[in-house]
C-alpha atoms as a PDB file:
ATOM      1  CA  UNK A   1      24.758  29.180  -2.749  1.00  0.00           C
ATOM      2  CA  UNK A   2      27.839  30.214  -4.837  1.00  0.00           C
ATOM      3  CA  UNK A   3      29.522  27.944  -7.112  1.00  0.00           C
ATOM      4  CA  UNK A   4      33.286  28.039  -6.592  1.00  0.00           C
ATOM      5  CA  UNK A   5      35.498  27.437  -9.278  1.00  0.00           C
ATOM      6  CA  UNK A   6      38.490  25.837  -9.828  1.00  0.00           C
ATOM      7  CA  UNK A   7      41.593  27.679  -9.523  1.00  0.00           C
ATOM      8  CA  UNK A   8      43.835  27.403 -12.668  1.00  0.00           C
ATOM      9  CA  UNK A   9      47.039  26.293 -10.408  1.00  0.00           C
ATOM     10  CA  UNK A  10      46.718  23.755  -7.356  1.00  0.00           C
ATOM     11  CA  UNK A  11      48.013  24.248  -4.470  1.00  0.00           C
ATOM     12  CA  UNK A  12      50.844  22.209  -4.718  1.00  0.00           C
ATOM     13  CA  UNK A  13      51.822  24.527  -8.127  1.00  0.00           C
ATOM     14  CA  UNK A  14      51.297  27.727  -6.018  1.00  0.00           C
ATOM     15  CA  UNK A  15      53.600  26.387  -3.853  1.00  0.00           C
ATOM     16  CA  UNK A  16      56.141  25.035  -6.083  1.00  0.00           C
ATOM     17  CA  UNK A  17      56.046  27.767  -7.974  1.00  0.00           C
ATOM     18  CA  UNK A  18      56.861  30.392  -4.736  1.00  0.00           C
ATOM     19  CA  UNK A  19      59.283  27.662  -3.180  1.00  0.00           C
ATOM     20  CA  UNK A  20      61.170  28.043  -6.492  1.00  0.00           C
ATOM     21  CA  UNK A  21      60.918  31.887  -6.092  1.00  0.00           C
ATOM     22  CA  UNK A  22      62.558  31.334  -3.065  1.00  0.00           C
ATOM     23  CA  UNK A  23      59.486  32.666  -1.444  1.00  0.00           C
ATOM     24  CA  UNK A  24      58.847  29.937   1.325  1.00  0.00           C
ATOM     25  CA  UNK A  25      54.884  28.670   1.614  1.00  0.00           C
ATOM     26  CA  UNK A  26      53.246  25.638   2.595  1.00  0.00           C
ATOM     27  CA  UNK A  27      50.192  24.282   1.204  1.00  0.00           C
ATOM     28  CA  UNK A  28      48.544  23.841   4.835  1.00  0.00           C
ATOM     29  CA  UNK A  29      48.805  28.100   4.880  1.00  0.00           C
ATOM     30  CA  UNK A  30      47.064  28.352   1.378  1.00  0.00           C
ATOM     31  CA  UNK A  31      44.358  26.258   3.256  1.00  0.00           C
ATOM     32  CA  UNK A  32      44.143  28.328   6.091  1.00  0.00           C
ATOM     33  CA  UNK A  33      44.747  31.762   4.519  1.00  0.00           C
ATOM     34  CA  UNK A  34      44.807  35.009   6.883  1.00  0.00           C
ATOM     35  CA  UNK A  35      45.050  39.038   5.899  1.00  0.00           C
ATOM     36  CA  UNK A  36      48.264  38.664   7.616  1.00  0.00           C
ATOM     37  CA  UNK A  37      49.414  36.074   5.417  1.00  0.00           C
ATOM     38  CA  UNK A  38      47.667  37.470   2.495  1.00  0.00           C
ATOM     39  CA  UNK A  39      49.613  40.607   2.907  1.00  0.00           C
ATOM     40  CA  UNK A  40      53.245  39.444   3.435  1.00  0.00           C
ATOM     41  CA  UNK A  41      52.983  36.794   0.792  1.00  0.00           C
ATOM     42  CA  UNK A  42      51.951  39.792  -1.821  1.00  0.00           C
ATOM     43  CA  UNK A  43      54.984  42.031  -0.071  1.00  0.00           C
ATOM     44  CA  UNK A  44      57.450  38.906  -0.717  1.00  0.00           C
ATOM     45  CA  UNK A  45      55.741  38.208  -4.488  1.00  0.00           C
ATOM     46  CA  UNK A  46      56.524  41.677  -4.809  1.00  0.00           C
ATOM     47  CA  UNK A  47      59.781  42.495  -3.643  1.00  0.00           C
ATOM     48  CA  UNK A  48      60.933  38.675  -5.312  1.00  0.00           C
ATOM     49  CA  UNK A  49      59.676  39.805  -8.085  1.00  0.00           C
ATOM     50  CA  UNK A  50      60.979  43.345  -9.104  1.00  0.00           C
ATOM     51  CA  UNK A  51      64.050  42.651 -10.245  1.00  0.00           C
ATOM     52  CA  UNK A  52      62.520  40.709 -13.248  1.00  0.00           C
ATOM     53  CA  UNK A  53      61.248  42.388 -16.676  1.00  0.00           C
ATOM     54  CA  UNK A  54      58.199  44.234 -16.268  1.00  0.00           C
ATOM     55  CA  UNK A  55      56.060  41.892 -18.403  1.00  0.00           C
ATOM     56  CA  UNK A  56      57.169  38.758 -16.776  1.00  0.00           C
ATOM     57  CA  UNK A  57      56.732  40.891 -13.467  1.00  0.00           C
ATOM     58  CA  UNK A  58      53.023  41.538 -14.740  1.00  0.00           C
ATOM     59  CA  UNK A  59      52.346  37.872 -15.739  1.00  0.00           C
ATOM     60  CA  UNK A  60      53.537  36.175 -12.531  1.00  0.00           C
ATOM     61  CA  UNK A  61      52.333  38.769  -9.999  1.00  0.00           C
ATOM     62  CA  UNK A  62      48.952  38.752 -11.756  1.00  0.00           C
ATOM     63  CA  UNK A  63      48.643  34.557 -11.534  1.00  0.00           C
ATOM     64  CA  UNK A  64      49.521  34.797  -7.541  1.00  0.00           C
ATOM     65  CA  UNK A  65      47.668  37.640  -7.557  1.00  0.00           C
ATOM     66  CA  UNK A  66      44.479  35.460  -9.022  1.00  0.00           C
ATOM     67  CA  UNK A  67      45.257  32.305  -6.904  1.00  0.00           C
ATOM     68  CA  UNK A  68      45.793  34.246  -3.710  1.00  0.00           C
ATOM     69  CA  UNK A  69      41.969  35.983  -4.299  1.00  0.00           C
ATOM     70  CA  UNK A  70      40.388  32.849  -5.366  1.00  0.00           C
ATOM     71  CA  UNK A  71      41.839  31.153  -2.105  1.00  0.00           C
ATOM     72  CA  UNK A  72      40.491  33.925   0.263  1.00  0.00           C
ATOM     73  CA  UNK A  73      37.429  33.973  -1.263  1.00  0.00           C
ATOM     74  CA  UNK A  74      37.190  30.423  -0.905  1.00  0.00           C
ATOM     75  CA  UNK A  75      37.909  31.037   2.836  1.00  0.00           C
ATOM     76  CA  UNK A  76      35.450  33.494   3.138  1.00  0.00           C
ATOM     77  CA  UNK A  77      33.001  30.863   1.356  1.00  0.00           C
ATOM     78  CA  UNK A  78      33.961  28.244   3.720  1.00  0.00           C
ATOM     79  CA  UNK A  79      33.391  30.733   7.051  1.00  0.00           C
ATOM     80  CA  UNK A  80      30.248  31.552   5.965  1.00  0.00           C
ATOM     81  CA  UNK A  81      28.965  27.812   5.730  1.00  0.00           C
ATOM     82  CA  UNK A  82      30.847  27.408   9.197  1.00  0.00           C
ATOM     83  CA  UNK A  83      28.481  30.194  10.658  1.00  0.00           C
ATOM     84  CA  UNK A  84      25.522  28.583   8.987  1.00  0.00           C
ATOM     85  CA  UNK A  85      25.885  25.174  10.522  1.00  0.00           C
ATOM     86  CA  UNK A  86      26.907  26.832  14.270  1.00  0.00           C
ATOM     87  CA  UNK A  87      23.173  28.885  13.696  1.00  0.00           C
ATOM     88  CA  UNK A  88      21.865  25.037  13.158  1.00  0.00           C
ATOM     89  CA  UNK A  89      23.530  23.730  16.191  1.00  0.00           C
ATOM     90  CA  UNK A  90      22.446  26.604  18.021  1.00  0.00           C
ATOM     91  CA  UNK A  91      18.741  26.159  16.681  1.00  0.00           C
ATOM     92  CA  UNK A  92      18.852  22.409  17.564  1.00  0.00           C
ATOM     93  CA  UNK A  93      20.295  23.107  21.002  1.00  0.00           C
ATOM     94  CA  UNK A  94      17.641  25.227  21.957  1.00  0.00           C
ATOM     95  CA  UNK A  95      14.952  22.901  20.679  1.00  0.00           C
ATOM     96  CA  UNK A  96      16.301  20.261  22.706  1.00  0.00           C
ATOM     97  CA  UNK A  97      16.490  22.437  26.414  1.00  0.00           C
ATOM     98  CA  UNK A  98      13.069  23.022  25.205  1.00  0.00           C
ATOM     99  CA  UNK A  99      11.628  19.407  24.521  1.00  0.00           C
ATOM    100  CA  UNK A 100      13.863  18.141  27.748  1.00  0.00           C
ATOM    101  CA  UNK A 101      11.075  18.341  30.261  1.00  0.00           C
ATOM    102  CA  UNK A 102       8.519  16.858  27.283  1.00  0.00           C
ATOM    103  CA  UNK A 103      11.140  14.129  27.307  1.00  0.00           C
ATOM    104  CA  UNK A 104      11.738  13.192  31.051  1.00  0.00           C
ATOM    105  CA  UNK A 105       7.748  13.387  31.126  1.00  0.00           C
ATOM    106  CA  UNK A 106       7.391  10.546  29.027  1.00  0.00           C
ATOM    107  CA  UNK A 107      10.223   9.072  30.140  1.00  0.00           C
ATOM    108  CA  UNK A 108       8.720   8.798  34.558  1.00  0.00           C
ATOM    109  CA  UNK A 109       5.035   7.614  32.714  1.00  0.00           C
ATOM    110  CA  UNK A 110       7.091   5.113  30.668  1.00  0.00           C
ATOM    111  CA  UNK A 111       8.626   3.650  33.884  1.00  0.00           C
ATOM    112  CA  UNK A 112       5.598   4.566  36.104  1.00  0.00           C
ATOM    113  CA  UNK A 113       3.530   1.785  33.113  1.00  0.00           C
ATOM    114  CA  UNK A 114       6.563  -0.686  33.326  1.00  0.00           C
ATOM    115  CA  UNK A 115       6.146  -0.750  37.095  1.00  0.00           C
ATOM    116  CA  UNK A 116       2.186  -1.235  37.043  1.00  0.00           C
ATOM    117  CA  UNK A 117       2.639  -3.775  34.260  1.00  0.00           C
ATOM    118  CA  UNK A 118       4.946  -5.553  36.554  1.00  0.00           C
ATOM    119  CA  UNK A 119       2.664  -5.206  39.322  1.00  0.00           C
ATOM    120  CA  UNK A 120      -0.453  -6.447  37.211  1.00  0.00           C
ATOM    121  CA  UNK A 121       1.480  -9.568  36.196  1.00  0.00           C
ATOM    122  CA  UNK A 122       2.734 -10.542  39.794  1.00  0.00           C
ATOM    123  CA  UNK A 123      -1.276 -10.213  40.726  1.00  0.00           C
ATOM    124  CA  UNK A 124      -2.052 -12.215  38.082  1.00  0.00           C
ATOM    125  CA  UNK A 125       0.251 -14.897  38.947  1.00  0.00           C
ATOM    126  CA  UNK A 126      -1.211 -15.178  42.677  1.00  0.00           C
ATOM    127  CA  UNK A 127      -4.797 -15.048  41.591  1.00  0.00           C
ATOM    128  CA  UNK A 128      -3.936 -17.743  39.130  1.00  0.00           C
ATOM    129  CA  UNK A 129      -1.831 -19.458  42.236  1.00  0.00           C
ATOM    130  CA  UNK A 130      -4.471 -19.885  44.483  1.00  0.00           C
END
């Protein structure tokens, strides 16, 4: 299993930091990042961004940049664990169709026992009644 690491800015930063850029974001879609998003957010970063001097350009591109590739790999991370636990339920689902009639077995000889144990008492009772 991977270790993920920290990114360097929260969310809330990332955000603050592209709000202020006039480049409109919520946290809740740097949770749920998409290529779609992925790609218009680096279009806006960029375009937002050219107008400022090359190495400030550099430096703030190249921390979005970061954030933005730790969060979809993150995702990714995150999607494979999801596909993990649905091949778990899967597994556990089909173990269960299979034990079923196992189950409903024991379940009529269970009842079927009850019923003679009720039977055997109420004979007992009139053999000790008479």
């Amino acid at each position: 299993m991977s270790k993920l690491v920290y990114p360097k800015l929260s969310r809330r930063e990332i955000v603050t930091i592209l709000v202020e850029a006039q480049i409109i974001i919520s946290e809740q879609d740097l949770l749920h990042p998409n290529p779609d998003l992925i790609s218009d957010l680096y279009t806006r970063v960029l375009t937002t961004f050219y107008f400022l001097p090359e190495e400030t350009r550099i430096d703030l591109v190249a921390k979005v940049v970061d954030q933005l590739t730790h969060l979809q790999n993150e995702h990714i991370s995150c999607e494979g664990q999801v596909s993990q636990w649905n091949a778990e339920i899967t597994h556990y689902n089909e173990t269960k169709k299979k034990e079923l009639p196992l189950v409903e077995e024991v379940d009529s000889r269970v009842k079927e026992l009850r019923q003679t144990i009720s039977d055997l008492n109420l004979e007992q009772v009139n053999l000790l009644g008479s």
